[in-house]
C-alpha atoms as a PDB file:
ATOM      1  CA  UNK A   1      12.607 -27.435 -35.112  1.00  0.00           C
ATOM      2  CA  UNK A   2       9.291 -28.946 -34.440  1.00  0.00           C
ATOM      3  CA  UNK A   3       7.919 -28.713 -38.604  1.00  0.00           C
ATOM      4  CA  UNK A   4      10.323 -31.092 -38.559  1.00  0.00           C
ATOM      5  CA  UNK A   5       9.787 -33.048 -35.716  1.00  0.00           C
ATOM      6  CA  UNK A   6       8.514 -36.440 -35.932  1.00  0.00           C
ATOM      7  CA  UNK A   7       4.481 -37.331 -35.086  1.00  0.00           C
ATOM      8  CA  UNK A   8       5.811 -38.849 -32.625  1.00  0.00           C
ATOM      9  CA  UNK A   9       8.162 -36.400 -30.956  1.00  0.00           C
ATOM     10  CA  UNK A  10       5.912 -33.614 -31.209  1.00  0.00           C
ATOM     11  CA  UNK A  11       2.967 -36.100 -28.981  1.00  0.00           C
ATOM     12  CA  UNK A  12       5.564 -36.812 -26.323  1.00  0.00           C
ATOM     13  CA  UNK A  13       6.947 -33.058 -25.861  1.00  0.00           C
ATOM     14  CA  UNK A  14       3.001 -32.054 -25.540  1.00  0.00           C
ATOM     15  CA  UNK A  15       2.511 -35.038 -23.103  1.00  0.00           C
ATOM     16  CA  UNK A  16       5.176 -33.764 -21.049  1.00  0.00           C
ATOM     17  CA  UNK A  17       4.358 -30.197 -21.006  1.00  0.00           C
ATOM     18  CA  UNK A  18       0.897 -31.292 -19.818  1.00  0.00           C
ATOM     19  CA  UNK A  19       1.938 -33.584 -17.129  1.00  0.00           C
ATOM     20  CA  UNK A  20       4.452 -30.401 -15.478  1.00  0.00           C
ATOM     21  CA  UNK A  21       5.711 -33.317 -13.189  1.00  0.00           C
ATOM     22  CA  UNK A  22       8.670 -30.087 -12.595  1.00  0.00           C
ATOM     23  CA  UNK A  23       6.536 -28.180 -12.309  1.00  0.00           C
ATOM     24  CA  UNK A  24       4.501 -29.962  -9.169  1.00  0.00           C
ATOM     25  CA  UNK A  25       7.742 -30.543  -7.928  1.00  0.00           C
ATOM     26  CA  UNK A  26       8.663 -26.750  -7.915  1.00  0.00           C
ATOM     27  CA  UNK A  27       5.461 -25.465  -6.652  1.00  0.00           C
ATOM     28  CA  UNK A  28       5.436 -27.878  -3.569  1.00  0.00           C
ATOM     29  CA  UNK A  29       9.025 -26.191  -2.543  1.00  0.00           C
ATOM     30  CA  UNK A  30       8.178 -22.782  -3.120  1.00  0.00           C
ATOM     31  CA  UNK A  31       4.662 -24.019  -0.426  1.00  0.00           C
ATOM     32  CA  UNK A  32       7.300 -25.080   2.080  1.00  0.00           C
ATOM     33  CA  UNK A  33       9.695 -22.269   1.594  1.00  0.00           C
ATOM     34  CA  UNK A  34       6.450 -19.572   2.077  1.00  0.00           C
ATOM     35  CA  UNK A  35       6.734 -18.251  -1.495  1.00  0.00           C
ATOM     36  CA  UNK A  36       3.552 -16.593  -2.759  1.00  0.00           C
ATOM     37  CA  UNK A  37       2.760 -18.290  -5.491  1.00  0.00           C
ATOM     38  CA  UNK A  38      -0.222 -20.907  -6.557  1.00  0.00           C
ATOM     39  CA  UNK A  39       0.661 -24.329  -8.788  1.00  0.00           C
ATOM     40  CA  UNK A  40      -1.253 -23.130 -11.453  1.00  0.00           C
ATOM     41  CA  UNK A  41       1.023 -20.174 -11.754  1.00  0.00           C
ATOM     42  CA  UNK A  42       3.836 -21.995 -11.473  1.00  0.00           C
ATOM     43  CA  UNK A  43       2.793 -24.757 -14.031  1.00  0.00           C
ATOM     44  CA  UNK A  44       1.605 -21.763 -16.602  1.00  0.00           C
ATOM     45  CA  UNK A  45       5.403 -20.129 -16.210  1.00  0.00           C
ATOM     46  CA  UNK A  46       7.111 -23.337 -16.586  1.00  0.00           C
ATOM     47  CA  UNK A  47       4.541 -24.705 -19.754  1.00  0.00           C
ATOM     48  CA  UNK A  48       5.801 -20.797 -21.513  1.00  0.00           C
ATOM     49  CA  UNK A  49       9.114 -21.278 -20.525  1.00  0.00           C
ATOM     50  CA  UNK A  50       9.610 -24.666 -21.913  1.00  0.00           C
ATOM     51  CA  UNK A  51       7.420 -23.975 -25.329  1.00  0.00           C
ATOM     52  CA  UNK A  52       8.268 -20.451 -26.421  1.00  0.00           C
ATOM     53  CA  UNK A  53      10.583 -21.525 -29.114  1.00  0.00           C
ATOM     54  CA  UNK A  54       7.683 -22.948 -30.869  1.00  0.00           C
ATOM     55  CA  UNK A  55       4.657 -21.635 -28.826  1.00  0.00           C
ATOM     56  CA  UNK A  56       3.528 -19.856 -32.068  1.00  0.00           C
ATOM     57  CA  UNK A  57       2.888 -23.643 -33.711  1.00  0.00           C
ATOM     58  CA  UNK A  58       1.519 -25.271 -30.760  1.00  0.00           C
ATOM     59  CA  UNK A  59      -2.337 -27.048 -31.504  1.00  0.00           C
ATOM     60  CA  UNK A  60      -4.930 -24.413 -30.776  1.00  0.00           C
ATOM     61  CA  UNK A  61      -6.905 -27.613 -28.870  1.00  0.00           C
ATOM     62  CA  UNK A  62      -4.000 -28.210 -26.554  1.00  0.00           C
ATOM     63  CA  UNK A  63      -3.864 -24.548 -25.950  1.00  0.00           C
ATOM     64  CA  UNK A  64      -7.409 -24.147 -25.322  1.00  0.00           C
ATOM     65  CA  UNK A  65      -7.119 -26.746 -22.334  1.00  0.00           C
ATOM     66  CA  UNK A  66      -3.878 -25.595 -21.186  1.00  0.00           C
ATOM     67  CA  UNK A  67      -3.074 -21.745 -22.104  1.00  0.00           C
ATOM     68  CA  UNK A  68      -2.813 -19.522 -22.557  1.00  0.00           C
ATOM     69  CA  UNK A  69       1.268 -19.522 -21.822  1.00  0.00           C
ATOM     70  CA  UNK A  70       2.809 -16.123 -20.724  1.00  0.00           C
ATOM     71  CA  UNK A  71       5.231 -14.444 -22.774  1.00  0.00           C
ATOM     72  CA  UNK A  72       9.015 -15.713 -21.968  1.00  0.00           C
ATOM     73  CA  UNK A  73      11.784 -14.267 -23.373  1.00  0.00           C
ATOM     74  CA  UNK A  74      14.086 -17.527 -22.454  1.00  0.00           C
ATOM     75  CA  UNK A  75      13.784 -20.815 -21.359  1.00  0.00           C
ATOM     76  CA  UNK A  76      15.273 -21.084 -18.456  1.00  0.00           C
ATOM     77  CA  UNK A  77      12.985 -23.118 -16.011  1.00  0.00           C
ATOM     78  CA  UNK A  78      12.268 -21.943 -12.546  1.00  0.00           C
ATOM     79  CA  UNK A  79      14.169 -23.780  -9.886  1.00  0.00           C
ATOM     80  CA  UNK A  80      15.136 -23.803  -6.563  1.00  0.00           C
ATOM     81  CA  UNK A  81      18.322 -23.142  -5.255  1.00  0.00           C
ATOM     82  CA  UNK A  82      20.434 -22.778  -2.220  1.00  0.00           C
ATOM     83  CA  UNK A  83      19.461 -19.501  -1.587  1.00  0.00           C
ATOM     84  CA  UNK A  84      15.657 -19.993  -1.808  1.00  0.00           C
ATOM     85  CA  UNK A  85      15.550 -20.512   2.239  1.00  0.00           C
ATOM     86  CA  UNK A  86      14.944 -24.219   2.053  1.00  0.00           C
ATOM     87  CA  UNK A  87      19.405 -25.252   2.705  1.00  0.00           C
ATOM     88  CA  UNK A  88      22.329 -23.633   4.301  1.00  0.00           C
ATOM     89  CA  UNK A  89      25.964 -24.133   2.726  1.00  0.00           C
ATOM     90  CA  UNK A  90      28.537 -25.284   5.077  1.00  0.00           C
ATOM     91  CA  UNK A  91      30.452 -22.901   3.221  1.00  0.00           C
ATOM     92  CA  UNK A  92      29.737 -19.582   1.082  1.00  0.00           C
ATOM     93  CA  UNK A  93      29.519 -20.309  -2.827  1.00  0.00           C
ATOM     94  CA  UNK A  94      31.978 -17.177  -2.941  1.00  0.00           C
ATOM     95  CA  UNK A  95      34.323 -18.655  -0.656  1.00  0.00           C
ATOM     96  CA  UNK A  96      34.268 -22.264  -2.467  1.00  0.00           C
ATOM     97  CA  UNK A  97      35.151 -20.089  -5.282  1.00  0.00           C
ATOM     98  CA  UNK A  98      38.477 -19.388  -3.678  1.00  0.00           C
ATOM     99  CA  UNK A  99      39.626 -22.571  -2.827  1.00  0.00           C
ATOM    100  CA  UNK A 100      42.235 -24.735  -5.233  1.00  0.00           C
ATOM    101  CA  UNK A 101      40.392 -27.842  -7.167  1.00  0.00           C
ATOM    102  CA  UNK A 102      41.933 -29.985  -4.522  1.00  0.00           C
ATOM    103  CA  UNK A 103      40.745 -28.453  -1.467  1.00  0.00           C
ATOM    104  CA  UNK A 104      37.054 -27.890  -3.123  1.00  0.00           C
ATOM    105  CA  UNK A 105      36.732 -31.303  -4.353  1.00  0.00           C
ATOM    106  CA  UNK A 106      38.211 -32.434  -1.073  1.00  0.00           C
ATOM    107  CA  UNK A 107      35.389 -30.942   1.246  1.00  0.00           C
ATOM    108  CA  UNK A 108      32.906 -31.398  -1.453  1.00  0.00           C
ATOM    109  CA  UNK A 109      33.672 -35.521  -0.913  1.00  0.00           C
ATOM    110  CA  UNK A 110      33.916 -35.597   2.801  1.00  0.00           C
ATOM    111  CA  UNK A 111      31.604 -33.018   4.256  1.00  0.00           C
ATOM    112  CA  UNK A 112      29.205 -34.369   6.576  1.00  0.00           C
ATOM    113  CA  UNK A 113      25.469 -33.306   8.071  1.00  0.00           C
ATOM    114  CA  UNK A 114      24.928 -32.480  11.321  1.00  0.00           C
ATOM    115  CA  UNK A 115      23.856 -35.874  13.210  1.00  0.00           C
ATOM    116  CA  UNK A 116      20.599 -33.843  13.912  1.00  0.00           C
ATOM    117  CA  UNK A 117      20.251 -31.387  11.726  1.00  0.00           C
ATOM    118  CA  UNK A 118      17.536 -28.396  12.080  1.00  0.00           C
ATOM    119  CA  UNK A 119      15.244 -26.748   9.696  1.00  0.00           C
ATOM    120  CA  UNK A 120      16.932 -24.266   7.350  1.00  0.00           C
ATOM    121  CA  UNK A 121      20.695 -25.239   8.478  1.00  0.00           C
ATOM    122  CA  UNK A 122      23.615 -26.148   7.261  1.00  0.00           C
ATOM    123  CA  UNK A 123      22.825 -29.584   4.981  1.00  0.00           C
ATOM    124  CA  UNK A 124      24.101 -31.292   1.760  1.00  0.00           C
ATOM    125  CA  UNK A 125      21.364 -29.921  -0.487  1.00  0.00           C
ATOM    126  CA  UNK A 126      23.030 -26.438   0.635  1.00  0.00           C
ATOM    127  CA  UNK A 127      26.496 -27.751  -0.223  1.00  0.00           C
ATOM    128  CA  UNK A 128      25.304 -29.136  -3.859  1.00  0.00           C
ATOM    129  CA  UNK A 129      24.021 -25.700  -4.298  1.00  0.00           C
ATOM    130  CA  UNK A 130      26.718 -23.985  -3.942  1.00  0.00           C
ATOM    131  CA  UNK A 131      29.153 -26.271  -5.446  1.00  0.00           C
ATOM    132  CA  UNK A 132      26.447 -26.448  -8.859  1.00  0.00           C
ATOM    133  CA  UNK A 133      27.098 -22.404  -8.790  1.00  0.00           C
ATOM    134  CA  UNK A 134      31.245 -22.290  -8.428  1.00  0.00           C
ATOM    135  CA  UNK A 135      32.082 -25.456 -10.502  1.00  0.00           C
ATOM    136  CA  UNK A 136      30.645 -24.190 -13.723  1.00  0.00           C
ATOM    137  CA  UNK A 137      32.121 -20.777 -13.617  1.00  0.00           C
ATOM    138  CA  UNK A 138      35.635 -22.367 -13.240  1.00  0.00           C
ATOM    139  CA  UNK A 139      34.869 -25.329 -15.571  1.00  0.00           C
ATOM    140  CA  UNK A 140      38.482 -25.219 -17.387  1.00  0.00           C
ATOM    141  CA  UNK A 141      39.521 -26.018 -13.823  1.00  0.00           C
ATOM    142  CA  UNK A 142      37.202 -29.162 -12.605  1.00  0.00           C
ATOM    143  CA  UNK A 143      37.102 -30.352 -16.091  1.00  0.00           C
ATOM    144  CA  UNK A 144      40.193 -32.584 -16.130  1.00  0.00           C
ATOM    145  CA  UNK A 145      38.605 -34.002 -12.812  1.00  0.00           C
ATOM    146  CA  UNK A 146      35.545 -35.314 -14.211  1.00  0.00           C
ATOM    147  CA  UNK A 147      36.147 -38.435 -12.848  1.00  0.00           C
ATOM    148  CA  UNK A 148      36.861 -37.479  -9.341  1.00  0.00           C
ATOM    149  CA  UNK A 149      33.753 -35.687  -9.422  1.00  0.00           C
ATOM    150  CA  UNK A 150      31.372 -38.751 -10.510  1.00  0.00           C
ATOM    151  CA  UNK A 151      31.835 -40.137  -7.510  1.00  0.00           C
ATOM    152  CA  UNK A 152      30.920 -37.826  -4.914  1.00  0.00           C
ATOM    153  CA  UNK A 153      27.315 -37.717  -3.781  1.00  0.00           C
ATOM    154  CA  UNK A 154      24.596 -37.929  -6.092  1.00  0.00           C
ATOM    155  CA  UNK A 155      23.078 -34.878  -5.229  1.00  0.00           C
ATOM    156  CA  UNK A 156      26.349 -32.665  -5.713  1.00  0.00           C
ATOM    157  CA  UNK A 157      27.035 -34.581  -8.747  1.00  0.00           C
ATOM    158  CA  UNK A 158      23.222 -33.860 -10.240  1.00  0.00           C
ATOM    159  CA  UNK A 159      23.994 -30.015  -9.082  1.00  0.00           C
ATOM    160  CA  UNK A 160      27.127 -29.614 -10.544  1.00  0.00           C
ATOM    161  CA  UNK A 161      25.420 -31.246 -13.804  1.00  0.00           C
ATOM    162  CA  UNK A 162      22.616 -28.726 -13.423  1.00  0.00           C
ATOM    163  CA  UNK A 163      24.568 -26.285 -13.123  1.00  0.00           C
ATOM    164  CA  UNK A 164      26.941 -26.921 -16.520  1.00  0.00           C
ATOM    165  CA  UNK A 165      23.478 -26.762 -18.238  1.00  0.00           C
ATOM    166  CA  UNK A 166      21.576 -24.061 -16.812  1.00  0.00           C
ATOM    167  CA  UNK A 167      25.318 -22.110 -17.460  1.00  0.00           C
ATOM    168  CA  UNK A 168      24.938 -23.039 -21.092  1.00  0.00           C
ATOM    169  CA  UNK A 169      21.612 -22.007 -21.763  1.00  0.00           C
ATOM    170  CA  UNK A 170      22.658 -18.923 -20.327  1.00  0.00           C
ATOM    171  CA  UNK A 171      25.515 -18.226 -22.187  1.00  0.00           C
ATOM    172  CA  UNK A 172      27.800 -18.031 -19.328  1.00  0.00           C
ATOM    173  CA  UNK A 173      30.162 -20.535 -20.851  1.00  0.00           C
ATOM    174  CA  UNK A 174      33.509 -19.325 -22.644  1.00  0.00           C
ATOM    175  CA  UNK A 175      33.713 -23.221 -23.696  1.00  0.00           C
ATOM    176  CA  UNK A 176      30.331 -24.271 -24.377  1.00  0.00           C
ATOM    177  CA  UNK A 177      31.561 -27.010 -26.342  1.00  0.00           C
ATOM    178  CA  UNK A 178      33.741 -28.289 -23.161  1.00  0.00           C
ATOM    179  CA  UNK A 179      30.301 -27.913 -20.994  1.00  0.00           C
ATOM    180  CA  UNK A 180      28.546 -30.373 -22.592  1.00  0.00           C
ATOM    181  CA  UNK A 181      31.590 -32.809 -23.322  1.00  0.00           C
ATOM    182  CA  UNK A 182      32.299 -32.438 -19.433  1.00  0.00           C
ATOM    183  CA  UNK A 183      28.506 -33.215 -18.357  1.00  0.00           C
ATOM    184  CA  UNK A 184      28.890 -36.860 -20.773  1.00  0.00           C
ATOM    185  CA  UNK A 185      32.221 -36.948 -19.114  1.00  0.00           C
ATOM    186  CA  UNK A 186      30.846 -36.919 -15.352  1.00  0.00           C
ATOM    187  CA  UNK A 187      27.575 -38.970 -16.758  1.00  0.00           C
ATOM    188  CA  UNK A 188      29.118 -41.610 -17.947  1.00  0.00           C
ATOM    189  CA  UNK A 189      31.383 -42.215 -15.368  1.00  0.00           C
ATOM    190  CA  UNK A 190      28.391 -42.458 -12.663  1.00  0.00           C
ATOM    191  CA  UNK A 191      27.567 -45.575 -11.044  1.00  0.00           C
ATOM    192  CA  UNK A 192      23.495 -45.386 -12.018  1.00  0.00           C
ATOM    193  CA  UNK A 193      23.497 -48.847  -9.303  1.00  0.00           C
ATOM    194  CA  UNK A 194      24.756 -46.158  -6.835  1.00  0.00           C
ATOM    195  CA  UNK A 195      21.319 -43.765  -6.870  1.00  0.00           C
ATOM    196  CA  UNK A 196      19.188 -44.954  -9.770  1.00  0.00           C
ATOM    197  CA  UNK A 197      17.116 -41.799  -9.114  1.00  0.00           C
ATOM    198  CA  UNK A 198      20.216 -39.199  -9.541  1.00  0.00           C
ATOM    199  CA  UNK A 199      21.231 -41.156 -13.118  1.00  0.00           C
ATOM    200  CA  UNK A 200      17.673 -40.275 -14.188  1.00  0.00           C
ATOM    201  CA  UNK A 201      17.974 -36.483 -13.164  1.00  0.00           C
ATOM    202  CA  UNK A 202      21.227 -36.723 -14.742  1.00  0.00           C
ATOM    203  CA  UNK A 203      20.492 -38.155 -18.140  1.00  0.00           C
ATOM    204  CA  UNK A 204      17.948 -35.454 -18.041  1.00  0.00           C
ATOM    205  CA  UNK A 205      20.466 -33.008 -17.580  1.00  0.00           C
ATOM    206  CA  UNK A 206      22.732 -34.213 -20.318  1.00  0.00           C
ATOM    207  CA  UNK A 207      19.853 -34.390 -22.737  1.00  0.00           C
ATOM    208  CA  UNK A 208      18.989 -30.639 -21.969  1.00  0.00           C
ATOM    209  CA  UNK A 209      22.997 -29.915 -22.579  1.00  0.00           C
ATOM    210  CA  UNK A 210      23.457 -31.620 -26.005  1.00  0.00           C
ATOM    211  CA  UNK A 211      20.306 -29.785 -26.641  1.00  0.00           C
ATOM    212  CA  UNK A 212      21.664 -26.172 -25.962  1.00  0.00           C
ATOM    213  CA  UNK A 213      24.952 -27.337 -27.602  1.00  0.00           C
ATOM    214  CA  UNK A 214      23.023 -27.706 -31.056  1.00  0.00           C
ATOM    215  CA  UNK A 215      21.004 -24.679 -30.868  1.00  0.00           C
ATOM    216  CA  UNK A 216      24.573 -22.992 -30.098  1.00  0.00           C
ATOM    217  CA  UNK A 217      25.852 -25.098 -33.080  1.00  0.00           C
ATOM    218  CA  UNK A 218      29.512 -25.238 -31.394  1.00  0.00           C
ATOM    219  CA  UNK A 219      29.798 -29.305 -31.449  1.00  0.00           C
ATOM    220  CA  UNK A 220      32.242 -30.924 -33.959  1.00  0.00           C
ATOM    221  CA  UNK A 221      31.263 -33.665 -35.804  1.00  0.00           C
ATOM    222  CA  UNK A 222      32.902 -35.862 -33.206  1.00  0.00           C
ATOM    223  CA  UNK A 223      31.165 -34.755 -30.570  1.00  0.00           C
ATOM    224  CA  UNK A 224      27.768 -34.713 -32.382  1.00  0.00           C
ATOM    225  CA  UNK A 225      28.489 -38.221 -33.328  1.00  0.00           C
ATOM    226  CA  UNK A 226      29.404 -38.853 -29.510  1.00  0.00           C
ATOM    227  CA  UNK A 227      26.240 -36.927 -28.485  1.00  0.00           C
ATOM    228  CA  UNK A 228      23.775 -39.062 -30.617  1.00  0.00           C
ATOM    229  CA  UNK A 229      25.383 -42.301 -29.356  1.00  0.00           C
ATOM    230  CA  UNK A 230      24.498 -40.979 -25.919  1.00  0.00           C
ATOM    231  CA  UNK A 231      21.096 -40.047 -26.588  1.00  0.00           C
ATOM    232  CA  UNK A 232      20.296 -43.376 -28.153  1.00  0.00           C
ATOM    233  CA  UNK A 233      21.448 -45.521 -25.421  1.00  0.00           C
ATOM    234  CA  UNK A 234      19.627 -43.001 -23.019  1.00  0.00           C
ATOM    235  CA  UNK A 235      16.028 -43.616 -25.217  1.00  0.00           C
ATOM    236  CA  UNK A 236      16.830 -46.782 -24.537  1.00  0.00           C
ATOM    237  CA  UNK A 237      18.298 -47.523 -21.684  1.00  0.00           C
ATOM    238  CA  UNK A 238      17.583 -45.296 -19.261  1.00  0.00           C
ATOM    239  CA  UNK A 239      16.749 -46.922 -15.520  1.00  0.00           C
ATOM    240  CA  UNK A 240      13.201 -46.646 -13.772  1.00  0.00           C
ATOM    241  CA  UNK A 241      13.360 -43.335 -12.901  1.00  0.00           C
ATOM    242  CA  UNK A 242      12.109 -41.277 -10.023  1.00  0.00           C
ATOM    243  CA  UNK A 243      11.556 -37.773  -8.595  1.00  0.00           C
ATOM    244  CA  UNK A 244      13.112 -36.001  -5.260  1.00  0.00           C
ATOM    245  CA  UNK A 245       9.977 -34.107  -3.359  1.00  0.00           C
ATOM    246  CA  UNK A 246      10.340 -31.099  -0.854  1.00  0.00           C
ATOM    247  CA  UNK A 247      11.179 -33.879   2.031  1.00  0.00           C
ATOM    248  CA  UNK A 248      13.326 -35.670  -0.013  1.00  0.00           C
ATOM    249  CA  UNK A 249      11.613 -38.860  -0.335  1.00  0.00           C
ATOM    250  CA  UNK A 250      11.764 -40.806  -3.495  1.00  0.00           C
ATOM    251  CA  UNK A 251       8.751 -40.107  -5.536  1.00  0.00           C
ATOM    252  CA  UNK A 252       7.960 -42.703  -8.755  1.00  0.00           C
ATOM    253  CA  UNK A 253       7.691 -41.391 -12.032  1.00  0.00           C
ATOM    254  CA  UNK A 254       7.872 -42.576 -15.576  1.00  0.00           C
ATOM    255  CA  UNK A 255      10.741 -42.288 -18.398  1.00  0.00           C
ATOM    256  CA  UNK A 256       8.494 -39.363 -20.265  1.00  0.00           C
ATOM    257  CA  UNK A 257      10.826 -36.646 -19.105  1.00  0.00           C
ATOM    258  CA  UNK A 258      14.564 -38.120 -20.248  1.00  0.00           C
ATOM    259  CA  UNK A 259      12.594 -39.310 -23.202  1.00  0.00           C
ATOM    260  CA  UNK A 260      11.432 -36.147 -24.201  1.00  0.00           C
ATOM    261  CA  UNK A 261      14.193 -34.123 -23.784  1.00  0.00           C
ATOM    262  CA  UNK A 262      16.313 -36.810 -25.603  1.00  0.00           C
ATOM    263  CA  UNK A 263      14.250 -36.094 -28.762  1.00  0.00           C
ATOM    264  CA  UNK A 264      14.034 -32.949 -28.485  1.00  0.00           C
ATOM    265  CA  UNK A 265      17.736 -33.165 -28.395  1.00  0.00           C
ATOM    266  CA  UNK A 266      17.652 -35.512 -31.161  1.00  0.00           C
ATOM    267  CA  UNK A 267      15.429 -33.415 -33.571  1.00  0.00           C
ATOM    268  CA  UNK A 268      17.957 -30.018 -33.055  1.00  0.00           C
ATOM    269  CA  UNK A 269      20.607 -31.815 -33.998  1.00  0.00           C
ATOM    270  CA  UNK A 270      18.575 -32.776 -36.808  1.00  0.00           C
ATOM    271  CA  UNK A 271      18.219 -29.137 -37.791  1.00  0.00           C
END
């Protein structure tokens, strides 16, 4: 994949890597949740973990400033979840599990917070969490209701979205083809006017989907042909984006990251 890269592509993916903008993000949870570990770490797991594939053809001058990179033997990126400490799930992922697509969906669109809520309780993050754990493992399920589910909150919408990809690069999937139709499905029925800073996180996610999807080689040539049309209207189009912190405050960023994984989506499907 990256020998054939573009110039171009191969600058931005390097840019990206060096920035870690994730990677801040991540290590400034893991501070408030008491987890032993320093940003530098965390930025030096997340470089391997998003390079390994080609970590053997990176430039020995970007290496110098920021390797070495561990060895990785995937590329999943470290996240938080629900069960990092940080959010508590009105209800058990294992008992959302259990409920018909009606009922999930139903409490998954009208749960509420607490009107004061305390430290470590019961919140929506916690809810998104468990709802981006159950919906993927019963995807044949909650596909048909793709539409339904664009329009609950933005935060269990990114989760669920997160969720369909992190399932795919993990091969948890019996229908990884339907995974990555469903995430364009839920995508493109989101109101980006609604939470302009969810779209972002979620053209991000769709990117990294398409991307697994080519590696995996299971899309047809309609859905390849639907998955490029997506990726060029998200190179293009994609609204100002900007980044969730630990307190949940909107932080500014730049278009680098749904760029880059849009390429890098682009250029597998190229191989």
């Amino acid at each position: 994949m990256w020998p054939r890269a573009s110039r171009e592509a191969r600058a931005a993916l390097l840019r990206y890597a060096a920035d870690a903008v994730e990677a801040e993000t991540i290590a400034e949870r893991m501070a408030a949740a008491g987890m032993d570990a320093t940003p530098d770490q965390v930025r030096r797991d997340w470089r391997g973990r998003l390079l390994h594939r080609i970590a053997e053809d990176l430039p020995k001058t970007w290496l110098r400033r920021y390797g070495p990179l561990p060895r990785v033997e995937d590329d999943r990126m470290p996240e938080m979840t629900a069960g990092w400490g940080l959010d508590e799930s009105p209800i058990e992922a294992s008992a959302l599990a259990d409920l018909p697509p009606d009922d999930a969906l139903s409490l998954l669109a009208t749960w509420s917070e607490p009107d004061q809520p305390r430290l470590g309780g019961r919140t929506l993050a916690g809810l998104a969490g468990a709802a981006g754990e159950v919906i993927p493992a019963r995807l044949a399920e909650f596909a048909p209701r793709a539409a339904e589910i664009a329009e609950l909150r933005p935060p269990i919408v990114g989760a669920i979205a997160s969720g369909v990809e992190r399932a795919l690069r993990e091969g948890r999937l019996e229908n990884p083809a339907a995974g990555v139709a469903f995430v364009l499905d839920v995508i493109e029925r989101f109101d980006p006017d609604i939470a302009v800073d969810w779209y972002r996180e979620l053209l991000s996610d769709a990117a990294g989907s398409i991307e697994v999807g080519a590696h995996k080689e299971v899309l047809d040539e309609a859905a390849m042909g639907r998955a490029l049309n997506f990726l060029r209207a998200a190179l293009t189009g994609a609204p100002s984006p900007c980044r969730w912190g630990p307190t949940r405050r909107c932080i500014p960023g730049d278009r680098r990251t749904i760029a880059t994984r849009a390429r890098r989506s682009t250029a597998s499907m190229s191989t």
